[in-house]
Protein backbone atom coordinates (compact mmCIF):
# COMPACT_ATOMS: atom_id res chain seq x y z
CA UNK A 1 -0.53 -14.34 19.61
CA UNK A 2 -0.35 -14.41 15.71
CA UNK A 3 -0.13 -11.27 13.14
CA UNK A 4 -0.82 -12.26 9.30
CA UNK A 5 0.84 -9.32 6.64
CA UNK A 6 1.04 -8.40 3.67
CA UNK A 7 4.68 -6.50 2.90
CA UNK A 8 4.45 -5.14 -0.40
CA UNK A 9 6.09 -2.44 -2.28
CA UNK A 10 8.60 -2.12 -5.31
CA UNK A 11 11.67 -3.82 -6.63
CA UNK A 12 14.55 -2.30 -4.20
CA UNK A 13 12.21 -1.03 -1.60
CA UNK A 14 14.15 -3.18 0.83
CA UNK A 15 10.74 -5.71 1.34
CA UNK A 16 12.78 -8.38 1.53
CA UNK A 17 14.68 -6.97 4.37
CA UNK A 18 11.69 -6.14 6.41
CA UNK A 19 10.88 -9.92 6.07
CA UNK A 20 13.99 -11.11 6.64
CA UNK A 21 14.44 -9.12 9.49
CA UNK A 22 10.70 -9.92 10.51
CA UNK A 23 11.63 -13.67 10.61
CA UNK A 24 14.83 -13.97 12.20
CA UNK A 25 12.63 -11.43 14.77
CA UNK A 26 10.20 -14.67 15.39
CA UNK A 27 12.55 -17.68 14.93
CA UNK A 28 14.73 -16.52 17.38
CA UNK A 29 12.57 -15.72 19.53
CA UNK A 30 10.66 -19.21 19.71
CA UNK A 31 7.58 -18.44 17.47
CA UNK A 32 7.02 -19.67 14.73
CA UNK A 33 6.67 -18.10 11.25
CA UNK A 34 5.79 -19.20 7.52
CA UNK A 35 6.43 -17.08 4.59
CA UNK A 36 6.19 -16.61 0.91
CA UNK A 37 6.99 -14.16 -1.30
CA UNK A 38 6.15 -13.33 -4.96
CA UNK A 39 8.85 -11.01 -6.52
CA UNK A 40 7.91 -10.56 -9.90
CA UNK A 41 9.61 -8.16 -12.49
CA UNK A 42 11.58 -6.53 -9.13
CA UNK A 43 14.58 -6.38 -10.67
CA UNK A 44 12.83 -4.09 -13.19
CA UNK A 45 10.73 -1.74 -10.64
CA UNK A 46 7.73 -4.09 -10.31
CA UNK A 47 5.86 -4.97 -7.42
CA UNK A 48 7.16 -6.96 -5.04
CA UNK A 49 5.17 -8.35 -1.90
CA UNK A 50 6.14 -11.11 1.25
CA UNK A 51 3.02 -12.80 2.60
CA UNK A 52 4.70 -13.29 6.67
CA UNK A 53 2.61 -15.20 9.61
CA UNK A 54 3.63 -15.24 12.70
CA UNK A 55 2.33 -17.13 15.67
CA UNK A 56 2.88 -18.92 19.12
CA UNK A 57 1.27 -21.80 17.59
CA UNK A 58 2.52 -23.93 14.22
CA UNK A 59 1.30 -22.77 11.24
CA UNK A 60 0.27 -24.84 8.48
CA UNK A 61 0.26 -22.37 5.37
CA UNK A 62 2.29 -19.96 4.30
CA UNK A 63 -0.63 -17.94 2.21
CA UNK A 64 -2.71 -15.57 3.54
CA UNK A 65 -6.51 -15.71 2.17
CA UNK A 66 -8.03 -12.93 0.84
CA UNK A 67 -10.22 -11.27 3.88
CA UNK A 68 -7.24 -12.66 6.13
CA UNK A 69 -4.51 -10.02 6.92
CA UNK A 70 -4.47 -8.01 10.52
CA UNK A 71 -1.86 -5.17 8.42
CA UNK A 72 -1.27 -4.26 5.21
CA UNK A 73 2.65 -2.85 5.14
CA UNK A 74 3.21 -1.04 2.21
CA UNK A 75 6.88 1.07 1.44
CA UNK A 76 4.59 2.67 -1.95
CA UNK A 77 1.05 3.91 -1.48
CA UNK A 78 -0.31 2.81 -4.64
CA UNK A 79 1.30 -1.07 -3.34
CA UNK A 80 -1.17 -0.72 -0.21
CA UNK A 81 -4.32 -0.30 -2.28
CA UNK A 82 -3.18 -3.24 -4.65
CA UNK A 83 -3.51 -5.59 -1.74
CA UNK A 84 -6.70 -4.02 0.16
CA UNK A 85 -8.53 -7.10 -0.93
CA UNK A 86 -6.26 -8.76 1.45
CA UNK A 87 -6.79 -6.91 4.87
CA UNK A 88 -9.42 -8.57 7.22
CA UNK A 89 -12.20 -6.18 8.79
CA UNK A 90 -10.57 -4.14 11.49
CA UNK A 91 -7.14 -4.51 10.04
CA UNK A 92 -4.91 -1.79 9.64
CA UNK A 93 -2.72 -0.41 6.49
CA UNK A 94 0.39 1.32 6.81
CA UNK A 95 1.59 2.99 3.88
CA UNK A 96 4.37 5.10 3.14
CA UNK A 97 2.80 8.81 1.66
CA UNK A 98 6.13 8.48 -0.66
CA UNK A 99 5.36 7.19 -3.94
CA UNK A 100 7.69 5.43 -6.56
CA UNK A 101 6.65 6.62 -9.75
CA UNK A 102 7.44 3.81 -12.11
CA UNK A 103 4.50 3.68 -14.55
CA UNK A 104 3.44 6.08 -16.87
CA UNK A 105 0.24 5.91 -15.97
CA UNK A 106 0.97 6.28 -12.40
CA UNK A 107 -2.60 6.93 -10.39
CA UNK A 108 -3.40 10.38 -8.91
CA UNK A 109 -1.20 10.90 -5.79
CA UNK A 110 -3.93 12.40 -4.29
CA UNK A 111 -6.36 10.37 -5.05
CA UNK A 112 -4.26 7.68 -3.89
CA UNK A 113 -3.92 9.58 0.01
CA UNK A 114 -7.41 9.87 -0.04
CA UNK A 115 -8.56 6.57 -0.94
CA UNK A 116 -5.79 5.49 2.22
CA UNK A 117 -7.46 8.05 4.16
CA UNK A 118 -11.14 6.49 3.65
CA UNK A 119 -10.15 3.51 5.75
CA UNK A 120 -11.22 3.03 8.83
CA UNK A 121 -7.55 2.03 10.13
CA UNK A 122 -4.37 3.12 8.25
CA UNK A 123 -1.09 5.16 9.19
CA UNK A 124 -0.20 7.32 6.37
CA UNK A 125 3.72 7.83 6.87
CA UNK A 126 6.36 9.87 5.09
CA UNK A 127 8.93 7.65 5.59
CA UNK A 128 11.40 8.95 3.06
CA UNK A 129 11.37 11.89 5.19
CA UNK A 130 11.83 10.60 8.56
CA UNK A 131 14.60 8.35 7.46
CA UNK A 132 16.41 11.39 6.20
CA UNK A 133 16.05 13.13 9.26
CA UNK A 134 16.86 10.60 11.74
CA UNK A 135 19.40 9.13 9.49
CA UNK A 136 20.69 11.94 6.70
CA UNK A 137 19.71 9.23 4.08
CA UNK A 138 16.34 7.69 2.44
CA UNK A 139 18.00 4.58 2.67
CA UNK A 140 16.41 3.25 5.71
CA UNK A 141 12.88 4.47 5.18
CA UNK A 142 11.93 0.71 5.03
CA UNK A 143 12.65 0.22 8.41
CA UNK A 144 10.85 3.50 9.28
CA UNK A 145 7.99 1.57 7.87
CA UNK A 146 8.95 -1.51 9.76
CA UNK A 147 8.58 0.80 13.12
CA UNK A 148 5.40 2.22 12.25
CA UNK A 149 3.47 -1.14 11.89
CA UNK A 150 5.44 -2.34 15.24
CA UNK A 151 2.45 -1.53 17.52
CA UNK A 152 -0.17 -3.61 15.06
CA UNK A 153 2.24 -6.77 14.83
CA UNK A 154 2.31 -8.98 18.08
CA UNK A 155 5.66 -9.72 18.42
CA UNK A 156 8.00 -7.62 21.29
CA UNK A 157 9.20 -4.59 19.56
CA UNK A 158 12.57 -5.77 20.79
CA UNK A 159 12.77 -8.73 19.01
CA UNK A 160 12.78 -6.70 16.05
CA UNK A 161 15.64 -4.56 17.39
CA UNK A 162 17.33 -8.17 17.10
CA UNK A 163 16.49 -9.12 14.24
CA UNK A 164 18.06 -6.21 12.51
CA UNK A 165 21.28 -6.59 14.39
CA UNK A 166 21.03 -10.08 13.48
CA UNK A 167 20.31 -9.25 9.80
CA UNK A 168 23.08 -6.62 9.25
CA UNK A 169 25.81 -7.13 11.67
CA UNK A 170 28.23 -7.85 9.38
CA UNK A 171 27.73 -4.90 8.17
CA UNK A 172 29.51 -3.07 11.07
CA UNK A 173 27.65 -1.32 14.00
CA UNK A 174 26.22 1.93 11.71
CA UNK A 175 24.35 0.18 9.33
CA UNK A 176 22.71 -1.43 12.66
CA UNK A 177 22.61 1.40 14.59
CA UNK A 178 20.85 3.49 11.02
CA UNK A 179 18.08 0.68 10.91
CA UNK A 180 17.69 0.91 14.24
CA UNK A 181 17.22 4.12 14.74
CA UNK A 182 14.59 4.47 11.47
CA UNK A 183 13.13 2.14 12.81
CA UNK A 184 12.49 3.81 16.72
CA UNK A 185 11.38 6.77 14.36
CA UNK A 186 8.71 4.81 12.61
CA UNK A 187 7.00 3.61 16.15
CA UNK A 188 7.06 6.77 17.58
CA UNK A 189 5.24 8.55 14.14
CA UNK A 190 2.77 5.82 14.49
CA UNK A 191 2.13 5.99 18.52
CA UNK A 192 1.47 9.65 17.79
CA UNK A 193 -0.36 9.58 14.88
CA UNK A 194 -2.53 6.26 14.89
């Protein structure tokens, strides 16, 4: 088993959390994982992406070449076509429809959709809107993305039950419970929609 992604999005998109989550998901679980992230001017709305590899077998890099990625995970649609370069034939990008608008020259929306639409392999996801409905707050749309790339990542959806729990239990059992539940709403989107 091994999945190589690309998480990328904006400054307090909550990528880091997906990765964090992500990795305790495959330590804990006996697999082993390598990752590297470039953060940039995040602090200031600028892109933000986590390179994450995941295997049963050691992994010697934590870079993914270009050509190299099974999924491009991106919480901004414009951050999923930044990285296309990335995504090996066959891959698949998952890409929140939501954008965050933080440019003045911010590309067409829809040209944006339908450039995501042109691939072969993608899951084009509101996720702002889900989370609000499963959740009655945006705040967990990044785990509603985290669901909807579930079925293209080989690693045990429940492991990443886990590694949310593991990731935010200290912050009481709704917080977990929030994540978790975005993050059931994200697979299901994607099993229906993919």
């Amino acid at each position: 088993m091994k999945t190589d992604m690309v998480i990328a999005g904006v400054g307090g998109q909550g990528i880091l959390s997906i990765a964090a989550a992500l990795g305790s998901a495959a330590l804990d679980n006996n697999l082993h994982m390598k990752q590297a992230e470039t953060h940039g001017m995040s602090q200031r709305g600028g892109d933000v992406q986590s390179f994450m590899r995941i295997s049963d077998k050691p992994i010697y890099s934590d870079l993914i070449p270009k050509g190299g990625a099974d999924i491009i995970l991106s919480v901004e649609p414009m951050e999923a076509l930044r990285y296309l370069p990335y995504l090996k034939k066959g891959g698949y990008v998952v890409a929140n429809s939501s954008p965050f608008i933080n440019i003045p020259d911010y590309p067409n929306e829809d040209e944006l959709v339908k450039t995501i639409e042109a691939l072969p392999n993608y899951v084009l996801i509101d996720a702002d809107k889900i989370a609000m409905e499963v959740t009655g707050s945006t705040r967990a749309f990044n785990f509603v993305m985290l669901g909807a790339a579930s079925p293209f990542i080989d690693v045990p959806f429940e492991y990443l039950e886990e590694g949310i729990r593991k990731i935010f239990g200290k912050k009481g059992e709704d917080v977990v419970q929030m994540n978790i539940d975005a993050l059931h709403a994200g697979r299901k989107f994607s099993e229906e929609n993919k």
